[in-house]
Protein backbone atom coordinates (compact mmCIF):
# COMPACT_ATOMS: atom_id res chain seq x y z
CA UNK A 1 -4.68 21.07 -169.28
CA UNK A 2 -8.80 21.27 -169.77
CA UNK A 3 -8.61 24.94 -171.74
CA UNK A 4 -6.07 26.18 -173.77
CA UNK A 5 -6.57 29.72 -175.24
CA UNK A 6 -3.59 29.59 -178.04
CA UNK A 7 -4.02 33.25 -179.16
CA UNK A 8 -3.55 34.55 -175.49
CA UNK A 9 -1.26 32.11 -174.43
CA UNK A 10 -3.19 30.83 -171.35
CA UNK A 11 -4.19 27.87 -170.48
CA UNK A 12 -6.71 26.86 -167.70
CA UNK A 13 -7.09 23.58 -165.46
CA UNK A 14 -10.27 22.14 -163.41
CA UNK A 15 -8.73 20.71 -160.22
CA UNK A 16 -11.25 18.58 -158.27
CA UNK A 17 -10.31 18.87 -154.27
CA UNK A 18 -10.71 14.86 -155.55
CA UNK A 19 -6.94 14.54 -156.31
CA UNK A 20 -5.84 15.50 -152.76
CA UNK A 21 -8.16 13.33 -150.78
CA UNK A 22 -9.29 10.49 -152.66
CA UNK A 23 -7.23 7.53 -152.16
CA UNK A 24 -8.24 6.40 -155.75
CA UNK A 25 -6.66 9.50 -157.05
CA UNK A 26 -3.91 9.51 -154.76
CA UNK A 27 -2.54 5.54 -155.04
CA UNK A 28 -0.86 5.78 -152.27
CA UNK A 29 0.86 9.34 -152.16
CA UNK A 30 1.19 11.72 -149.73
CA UNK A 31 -1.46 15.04 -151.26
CA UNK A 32 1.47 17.20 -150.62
CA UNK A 33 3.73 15.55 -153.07
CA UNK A 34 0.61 15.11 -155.28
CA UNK A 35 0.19 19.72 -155.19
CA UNK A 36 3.94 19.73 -155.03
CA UNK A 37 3.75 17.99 -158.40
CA UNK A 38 1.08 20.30 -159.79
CA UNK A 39 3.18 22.84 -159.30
CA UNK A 40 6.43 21.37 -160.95
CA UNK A 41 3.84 20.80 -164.24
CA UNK A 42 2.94 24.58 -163.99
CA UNK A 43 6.54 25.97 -164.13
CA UNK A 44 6.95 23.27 -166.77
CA UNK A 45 4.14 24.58 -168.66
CA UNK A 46 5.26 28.10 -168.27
CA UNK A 47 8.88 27.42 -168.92
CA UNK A 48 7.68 26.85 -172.94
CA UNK A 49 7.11 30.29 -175.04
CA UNK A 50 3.96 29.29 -176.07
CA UNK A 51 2.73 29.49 -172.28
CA UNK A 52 2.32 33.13 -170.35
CA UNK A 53 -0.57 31.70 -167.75
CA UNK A 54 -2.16 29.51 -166.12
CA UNK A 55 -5.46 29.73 -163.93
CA UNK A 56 -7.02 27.00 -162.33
CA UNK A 57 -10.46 26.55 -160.94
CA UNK A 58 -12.74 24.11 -158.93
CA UNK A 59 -15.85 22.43 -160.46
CA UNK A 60 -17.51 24.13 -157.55
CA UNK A 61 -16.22 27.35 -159.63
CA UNK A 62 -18.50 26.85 -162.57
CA UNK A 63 -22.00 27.06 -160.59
CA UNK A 64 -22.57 30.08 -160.59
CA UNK A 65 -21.18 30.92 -163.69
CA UNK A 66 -20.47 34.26 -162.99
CA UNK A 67 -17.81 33.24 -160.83
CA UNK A 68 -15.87 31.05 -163.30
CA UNK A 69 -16.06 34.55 -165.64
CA UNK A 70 -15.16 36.16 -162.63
CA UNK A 71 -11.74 34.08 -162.35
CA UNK A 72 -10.96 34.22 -166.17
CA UNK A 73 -11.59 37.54 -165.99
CA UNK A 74 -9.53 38.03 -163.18
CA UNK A 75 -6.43 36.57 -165.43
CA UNK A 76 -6.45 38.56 -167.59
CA UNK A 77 -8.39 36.93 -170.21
CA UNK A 78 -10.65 39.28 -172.44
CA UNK A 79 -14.20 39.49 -173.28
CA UNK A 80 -16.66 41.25 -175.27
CA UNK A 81 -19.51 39.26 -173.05
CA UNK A 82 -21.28 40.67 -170.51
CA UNK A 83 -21.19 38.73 -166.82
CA UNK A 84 -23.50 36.12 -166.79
CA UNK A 85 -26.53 36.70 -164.32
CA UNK A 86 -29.26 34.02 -163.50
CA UNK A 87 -31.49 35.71 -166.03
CA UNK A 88 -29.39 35.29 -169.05
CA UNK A 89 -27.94 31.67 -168.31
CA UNK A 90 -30.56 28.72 -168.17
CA UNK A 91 -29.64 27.33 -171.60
CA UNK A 92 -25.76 28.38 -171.57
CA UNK A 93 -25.38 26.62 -167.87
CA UNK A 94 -27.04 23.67 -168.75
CA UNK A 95 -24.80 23.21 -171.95
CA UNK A 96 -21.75 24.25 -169.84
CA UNK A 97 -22.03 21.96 -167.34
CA UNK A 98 -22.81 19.13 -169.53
CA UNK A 99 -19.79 19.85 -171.48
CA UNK A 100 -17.69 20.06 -168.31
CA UNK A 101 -19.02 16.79 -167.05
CA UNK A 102 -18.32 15.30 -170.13
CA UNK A 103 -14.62 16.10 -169.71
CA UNK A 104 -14.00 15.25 -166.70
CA UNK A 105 -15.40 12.02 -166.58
CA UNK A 106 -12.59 11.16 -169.70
């Protein structure tokens, strides 16, 4: 899990297309049981009270940013920001994507 929003319940997940092709991801397994396994983790994860949703996203999601607001948005999660445009975003992107990079190079 990359996000975790405790007070709503949700958590969120950057999955790569890496994970499904790469042989250095995969070690050997076939990608279906690899997304068949994702899958098993969700209803895990949603099995525990804590847990109402998930949403996952792409890296390619987060560029522009508008469209990773666009898919939190469309879960359900609130906001009192406006969508991010091009105009308002040159600082906030850059410090976004730096964070993101950060975690998933962990």
């Amino acid at each position: 899990m990359d996000l975790w929003w405790a007070e709503l319940g949700h958590a969120g997940e950057c999955d790569g297309r890496a994970k499904y092709r790469d042989p250095n991801y995969l070690k050997g397994r076939d990608p279906v049981d690899v997304f068949r396994r994702e899958k098993e983790r969700d209803r895990a994860l949603l099995a525990l009270p804590d847990v109402r949703g998930i949403t996952h996203w792409d890296p390619a999601d987060l560029h522009p940013l508008g469209r990773f607001y666009d898919i939190l948005r469309g879960a359900g999660l609130p906001t009192n920001m406006p969508r991010p445009t091009a105009a308002t975003l040159d600082h906030t992107q850059s410090l976004l994507f730096r964070t993101a990079a950060a975690r998933l190079a962990r």
